[in-house]
Protein backbone atom coordinates (compact mmCIF):
# COMPACT_ATOMS: atom_id res chain seq x y z
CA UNK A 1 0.00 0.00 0.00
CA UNK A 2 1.28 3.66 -1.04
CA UNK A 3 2.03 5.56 2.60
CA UNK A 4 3.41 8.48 0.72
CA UNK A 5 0.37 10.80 -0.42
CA UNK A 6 2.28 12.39 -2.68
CA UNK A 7 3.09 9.94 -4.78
CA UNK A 8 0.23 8.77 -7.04
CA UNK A 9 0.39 4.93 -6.87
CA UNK A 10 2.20 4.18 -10.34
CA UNK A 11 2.06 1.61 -12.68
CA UNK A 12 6.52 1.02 -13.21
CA UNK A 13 8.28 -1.02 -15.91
CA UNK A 14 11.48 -2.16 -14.95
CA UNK A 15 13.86 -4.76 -17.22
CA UNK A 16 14.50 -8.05 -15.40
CA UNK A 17 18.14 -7.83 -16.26
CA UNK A 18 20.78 -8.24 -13.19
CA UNK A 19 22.10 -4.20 -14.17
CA UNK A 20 18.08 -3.14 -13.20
CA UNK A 21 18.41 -4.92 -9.96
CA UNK A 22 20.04 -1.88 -7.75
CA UNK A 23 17.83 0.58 -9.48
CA UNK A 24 14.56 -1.31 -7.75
CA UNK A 25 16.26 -2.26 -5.04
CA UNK A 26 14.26 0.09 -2.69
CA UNK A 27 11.43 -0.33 -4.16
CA UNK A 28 11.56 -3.94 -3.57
CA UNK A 29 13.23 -4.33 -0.17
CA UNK A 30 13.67 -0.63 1.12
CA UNK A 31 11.97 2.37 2.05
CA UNK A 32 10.30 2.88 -1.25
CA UNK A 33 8.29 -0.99 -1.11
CA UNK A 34 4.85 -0.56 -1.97
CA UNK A 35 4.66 2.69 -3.53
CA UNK A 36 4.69 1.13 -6.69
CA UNK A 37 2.80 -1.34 -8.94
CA UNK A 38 6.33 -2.75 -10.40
CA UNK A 39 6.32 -5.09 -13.09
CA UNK A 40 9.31 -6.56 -14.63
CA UNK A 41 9.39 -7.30 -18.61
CA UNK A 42 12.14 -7.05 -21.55
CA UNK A 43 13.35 -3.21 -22.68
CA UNK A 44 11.33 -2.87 -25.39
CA UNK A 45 7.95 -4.04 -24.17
CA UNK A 46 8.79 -1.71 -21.28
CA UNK A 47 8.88 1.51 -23.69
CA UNK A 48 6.03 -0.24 -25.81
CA UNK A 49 3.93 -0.22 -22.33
CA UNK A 50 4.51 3.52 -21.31
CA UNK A 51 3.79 4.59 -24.88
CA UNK A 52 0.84 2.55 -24.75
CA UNK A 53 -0.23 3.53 -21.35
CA UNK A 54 -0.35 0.09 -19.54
CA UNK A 55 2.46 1.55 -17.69
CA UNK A 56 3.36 5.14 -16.19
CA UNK A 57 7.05 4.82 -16.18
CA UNK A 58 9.41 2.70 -17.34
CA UNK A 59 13.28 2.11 -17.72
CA UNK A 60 13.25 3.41 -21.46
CA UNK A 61 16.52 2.38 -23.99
CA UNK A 62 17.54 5.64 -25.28
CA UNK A 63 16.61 4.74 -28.58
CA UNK A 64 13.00 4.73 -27.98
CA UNK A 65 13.16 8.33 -26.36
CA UNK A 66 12.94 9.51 -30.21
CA UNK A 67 10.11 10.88 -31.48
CA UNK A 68 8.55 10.74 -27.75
CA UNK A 69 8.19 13.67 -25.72
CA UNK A 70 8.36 11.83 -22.40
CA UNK A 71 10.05 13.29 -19.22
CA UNK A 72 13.25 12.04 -17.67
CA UNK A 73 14.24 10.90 -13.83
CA UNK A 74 17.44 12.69 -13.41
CA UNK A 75 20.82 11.58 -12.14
CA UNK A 76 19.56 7.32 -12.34
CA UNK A 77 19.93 4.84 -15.38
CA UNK A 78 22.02 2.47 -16.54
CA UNK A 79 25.27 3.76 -18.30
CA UNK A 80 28.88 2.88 -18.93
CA UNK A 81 32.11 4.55 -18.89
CA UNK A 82 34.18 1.88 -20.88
CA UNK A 83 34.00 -1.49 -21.21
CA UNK A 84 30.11 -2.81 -20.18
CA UNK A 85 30.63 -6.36 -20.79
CA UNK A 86 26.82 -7.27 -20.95
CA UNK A 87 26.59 -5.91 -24.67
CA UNK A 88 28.80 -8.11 -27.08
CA UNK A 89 29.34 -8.03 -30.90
CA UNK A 90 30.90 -11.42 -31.69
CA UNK A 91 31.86 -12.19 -35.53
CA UNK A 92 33.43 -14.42 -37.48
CA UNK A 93 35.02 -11.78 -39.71
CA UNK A 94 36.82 -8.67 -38.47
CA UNK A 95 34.70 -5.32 -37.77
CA UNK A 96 35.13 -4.05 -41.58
CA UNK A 97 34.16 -6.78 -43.69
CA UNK A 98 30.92 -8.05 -41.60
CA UNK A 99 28.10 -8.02 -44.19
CA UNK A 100 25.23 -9.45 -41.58
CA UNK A 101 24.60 -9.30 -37.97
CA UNK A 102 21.85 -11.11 -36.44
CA UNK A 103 20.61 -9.03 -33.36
CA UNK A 104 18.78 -9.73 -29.92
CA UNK A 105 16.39 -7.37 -30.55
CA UNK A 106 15.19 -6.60 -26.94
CA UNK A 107 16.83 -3.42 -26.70
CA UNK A 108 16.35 -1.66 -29.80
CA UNK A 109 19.53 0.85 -28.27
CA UNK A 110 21.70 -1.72 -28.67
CA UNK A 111 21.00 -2.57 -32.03
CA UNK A 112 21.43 1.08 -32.82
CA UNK A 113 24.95 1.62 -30.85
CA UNK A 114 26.04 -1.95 -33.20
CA UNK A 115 25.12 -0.07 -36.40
CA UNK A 116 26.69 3.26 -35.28
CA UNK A 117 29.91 1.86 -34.00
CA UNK A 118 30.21 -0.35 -37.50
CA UNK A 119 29.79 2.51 -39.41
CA UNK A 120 31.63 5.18 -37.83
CA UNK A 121 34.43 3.32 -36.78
CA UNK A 122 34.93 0.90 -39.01
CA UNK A 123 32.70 1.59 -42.34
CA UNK A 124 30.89 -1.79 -42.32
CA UNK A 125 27.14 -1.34 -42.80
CA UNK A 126 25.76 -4.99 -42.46
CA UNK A 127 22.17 -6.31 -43.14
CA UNK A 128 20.62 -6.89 -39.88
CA UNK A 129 17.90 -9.35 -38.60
CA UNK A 130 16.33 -10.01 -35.50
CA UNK A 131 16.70 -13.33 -33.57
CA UNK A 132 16.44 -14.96 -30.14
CA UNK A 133 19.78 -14.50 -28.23
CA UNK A 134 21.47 -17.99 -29.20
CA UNK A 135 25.19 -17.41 -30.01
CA UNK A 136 25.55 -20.57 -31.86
CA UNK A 137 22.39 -20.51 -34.02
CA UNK A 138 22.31 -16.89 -35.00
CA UNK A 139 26.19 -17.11 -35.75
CA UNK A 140 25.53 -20.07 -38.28
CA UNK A 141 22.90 -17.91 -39.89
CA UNK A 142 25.12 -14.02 -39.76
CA UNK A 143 28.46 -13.49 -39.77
CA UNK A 144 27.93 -11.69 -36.88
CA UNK A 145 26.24 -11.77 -33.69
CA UNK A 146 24.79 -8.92 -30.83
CA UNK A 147 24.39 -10.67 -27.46
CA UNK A 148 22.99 -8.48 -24.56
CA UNK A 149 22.21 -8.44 -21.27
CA UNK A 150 21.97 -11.55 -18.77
CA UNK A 151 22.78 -13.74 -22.08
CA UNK A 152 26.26 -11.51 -22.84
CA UNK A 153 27.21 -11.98 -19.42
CA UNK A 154 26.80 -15.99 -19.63
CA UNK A 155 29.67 -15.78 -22.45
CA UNK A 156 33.33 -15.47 -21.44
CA UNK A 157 34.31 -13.10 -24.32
CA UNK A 158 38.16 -14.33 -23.84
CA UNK A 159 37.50 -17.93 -24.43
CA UNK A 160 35.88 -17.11 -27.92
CA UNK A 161 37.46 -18.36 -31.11
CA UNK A 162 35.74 -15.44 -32.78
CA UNK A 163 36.45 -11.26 -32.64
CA UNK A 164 34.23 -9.48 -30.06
CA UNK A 165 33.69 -6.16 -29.47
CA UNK A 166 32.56 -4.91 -26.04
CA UNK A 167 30.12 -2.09 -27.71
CA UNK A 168 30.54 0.11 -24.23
CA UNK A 169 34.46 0.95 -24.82
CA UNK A 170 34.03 0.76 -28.35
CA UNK A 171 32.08 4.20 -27.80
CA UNK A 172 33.94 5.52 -25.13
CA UNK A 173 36.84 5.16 -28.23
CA UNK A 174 35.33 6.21 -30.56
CA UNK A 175 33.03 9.12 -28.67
CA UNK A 176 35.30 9.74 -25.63
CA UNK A 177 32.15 10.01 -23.39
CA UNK A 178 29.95 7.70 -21.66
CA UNK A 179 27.07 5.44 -23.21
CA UNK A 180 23.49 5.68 -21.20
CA UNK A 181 21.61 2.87 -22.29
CA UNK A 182 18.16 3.43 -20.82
CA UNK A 183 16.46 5.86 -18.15
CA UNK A 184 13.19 5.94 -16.11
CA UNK A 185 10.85 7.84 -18.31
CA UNK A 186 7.42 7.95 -18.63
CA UNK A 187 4.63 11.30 -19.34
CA UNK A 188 5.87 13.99 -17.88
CA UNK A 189 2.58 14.99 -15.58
CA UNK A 190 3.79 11.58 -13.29
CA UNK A 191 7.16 12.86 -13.20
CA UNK A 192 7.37 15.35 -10.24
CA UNK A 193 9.68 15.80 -7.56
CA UNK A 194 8.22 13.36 -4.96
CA UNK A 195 8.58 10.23 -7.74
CA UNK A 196 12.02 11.51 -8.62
CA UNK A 197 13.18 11.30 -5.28
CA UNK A 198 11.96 7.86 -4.72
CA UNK A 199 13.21 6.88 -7.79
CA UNK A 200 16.89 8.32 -7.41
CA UNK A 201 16.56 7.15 -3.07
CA UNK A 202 15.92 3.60 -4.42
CA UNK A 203 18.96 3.09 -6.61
CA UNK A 204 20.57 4.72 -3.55
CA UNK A 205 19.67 1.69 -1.58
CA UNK A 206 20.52 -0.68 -3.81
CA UNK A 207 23.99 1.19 -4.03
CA UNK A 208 24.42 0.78 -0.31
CA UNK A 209 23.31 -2.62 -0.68
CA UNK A 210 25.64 -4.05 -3.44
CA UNK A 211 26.88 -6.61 -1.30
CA UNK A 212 23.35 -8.12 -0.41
CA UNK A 213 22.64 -7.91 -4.30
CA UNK A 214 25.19 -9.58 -4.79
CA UNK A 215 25.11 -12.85 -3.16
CA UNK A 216 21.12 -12.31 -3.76
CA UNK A 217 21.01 -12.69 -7.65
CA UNK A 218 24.68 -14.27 -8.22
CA UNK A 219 22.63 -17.13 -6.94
CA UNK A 220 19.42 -16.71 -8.49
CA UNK A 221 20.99 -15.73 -11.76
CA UNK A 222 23.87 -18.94 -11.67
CA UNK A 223 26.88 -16.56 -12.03
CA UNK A 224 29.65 -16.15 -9.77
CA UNK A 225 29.89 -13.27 -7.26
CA UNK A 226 32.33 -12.13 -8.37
CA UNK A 227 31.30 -11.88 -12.07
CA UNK A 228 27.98 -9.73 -10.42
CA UNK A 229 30.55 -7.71 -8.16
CA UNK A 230 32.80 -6.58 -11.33
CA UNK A 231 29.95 -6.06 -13.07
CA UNK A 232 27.67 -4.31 -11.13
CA UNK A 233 31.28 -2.29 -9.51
CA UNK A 234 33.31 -1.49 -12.72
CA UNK A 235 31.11 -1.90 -15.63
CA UNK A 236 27.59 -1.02 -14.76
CA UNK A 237 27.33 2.98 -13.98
CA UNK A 238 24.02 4.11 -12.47
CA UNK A 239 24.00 7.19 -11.06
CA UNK A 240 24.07 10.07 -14.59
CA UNK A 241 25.87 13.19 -14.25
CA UNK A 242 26.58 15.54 -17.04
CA UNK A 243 29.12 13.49 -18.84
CA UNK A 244 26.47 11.10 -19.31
CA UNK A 245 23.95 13.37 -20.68
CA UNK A 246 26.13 14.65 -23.26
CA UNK A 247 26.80 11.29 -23.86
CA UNK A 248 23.24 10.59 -24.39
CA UNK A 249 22.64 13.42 -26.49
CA UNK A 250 25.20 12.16 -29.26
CA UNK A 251 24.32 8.72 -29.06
CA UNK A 252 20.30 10.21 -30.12
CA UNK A 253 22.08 12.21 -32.45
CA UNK A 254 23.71 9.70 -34.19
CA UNK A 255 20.49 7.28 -33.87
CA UNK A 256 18.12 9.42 -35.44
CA UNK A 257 20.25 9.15 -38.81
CA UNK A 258 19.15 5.59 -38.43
CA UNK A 259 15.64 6.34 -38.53
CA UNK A 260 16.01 8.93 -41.63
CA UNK A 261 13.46 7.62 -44.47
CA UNK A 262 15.71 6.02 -46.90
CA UNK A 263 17.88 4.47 -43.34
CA UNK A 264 18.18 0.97 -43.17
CA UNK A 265 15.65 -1.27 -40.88
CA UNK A 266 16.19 -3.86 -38.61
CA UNK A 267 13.59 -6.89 -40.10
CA UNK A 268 12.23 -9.35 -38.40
CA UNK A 269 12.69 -11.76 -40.90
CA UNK A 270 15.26 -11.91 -43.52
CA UNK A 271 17.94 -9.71 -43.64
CA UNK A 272 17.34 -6.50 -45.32
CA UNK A 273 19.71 -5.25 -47.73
């Protein structure tokens, strides 16, 4: 039951990825339980709700703010600085001469930041197509494969007879700033400065509670601690400052060229060409 009056109780989408977990963790076991209908579903059926209304806010991948005029929390999300290690691009072929990637489409930002880093840094401009996050299967179908998320981390990148690309520091290289992947957003009349605070005071908890987390959903999740400590310590960044929002701002930038009529299209299906 919502205690806090000035807090309308909200309908929130969060992603059921291990780098969400700190970001509810007040919500689910702190100060902030209960003042939220939370419900937990992959990143883009989380923007597809609060577009759609079935949710209020949501943790939104930066692609999907485009065309939207949602607000944003400020100062929480999920970000890197470098290396993220839960967003892969594995291939057979070095970056310049991949002709096809085959991309977990559950985060439509990722798919974006693939196509953005293989064409800025490295001129390849591959047909893309959408498939479930099986390394082996989509790389017999692509040349090239985008693994995020709880799936990336599953994969030890160094034991891989194959290139990879951690798509985090290949931005940081390539942008020299950081890479915000989604934020809370939602309509802007929900966001005011009561559901802000309990937004940014529950990733606070779960920042104070790291350790807890960790032996919490290293066992849950079947990793080791200590991959969920590096992660969730050196890769995963979650509280934005203004590095990040400039970062943000160019990745949107660059994104929107990808939505230009004429601009390729991820398919479903076959690969477009």
């Amino acid at each position: 039951m919502n205690a806090n009056p000035s807090i309308p109780h909200l309908r929130v989408c969060a992603v059921s990825y291990l780098n969400t977990v700190p970001l509810v963790w007040g919500m689910l076991d702190g100060a902030q339980q209960g003042l939220f209908d939370l419900l937990f579903r992959l990143p883009a059926e989380c923007a597809e709700m609060v577009a759609s209304g079935a949710a209020n806010i949501g943790i939104i991948p930066s692609f999907e703010l485009i065309g939207r005029e949602f607000g944003i929390v400020p100062g929480v999300g999920i970000a890197c600085r470098g290396a993220v290690r839960s967003i892969l691009l594995v291939s057979k072929r070095p970056a310049r001469e991949i002709r096809t990637l085959a991309a977990d489409a559950s985060s439509r930002t990722s798919v974006a930041l693939a196509r953005i880093i293989l064409a800025r840094r490295y001129g390849a401009e591959p047909a893309v197509v959408s498939r479930p996050p099986d390394l082996g299967a989509m790389l017999r179908e692509a040349e090239s494969a985008l693994i995020i998320g709880d799936p990336a981390l599953r994969i030890d990148p160094g034991t891989l007879p194959y290139h990879v690309l951690d798509l985090g520091r290949e931005w940081l290289e390539l942008t020299g700033l950081p890479m915000v992947f989604a934020v809370w957003a939602g309509p802007r009349q929900w966001i005011t400065p009561p559901v802000i605070a309990a937004f940014q005071d529950s990733c606070a908890a779960g920042l104070r509670s790291l350790e807890r987390i960790i032996a919490q959903e290293s066992a849950a999740r079947g990793f080791t601690p200590d991959l969920v400590r590096r992660y969730l310590t050196s890769h995963v960044v979650l509280e934005l400052d203004e590095p990040e929002r400039r970062g943000m701002d160019l990745f949107l930038r660059y994104a929107r060229d990808l939505v230009r009529p004429g601009a390729q299209k991820l398919c479903t299906g076959g690969f477009v060409l």
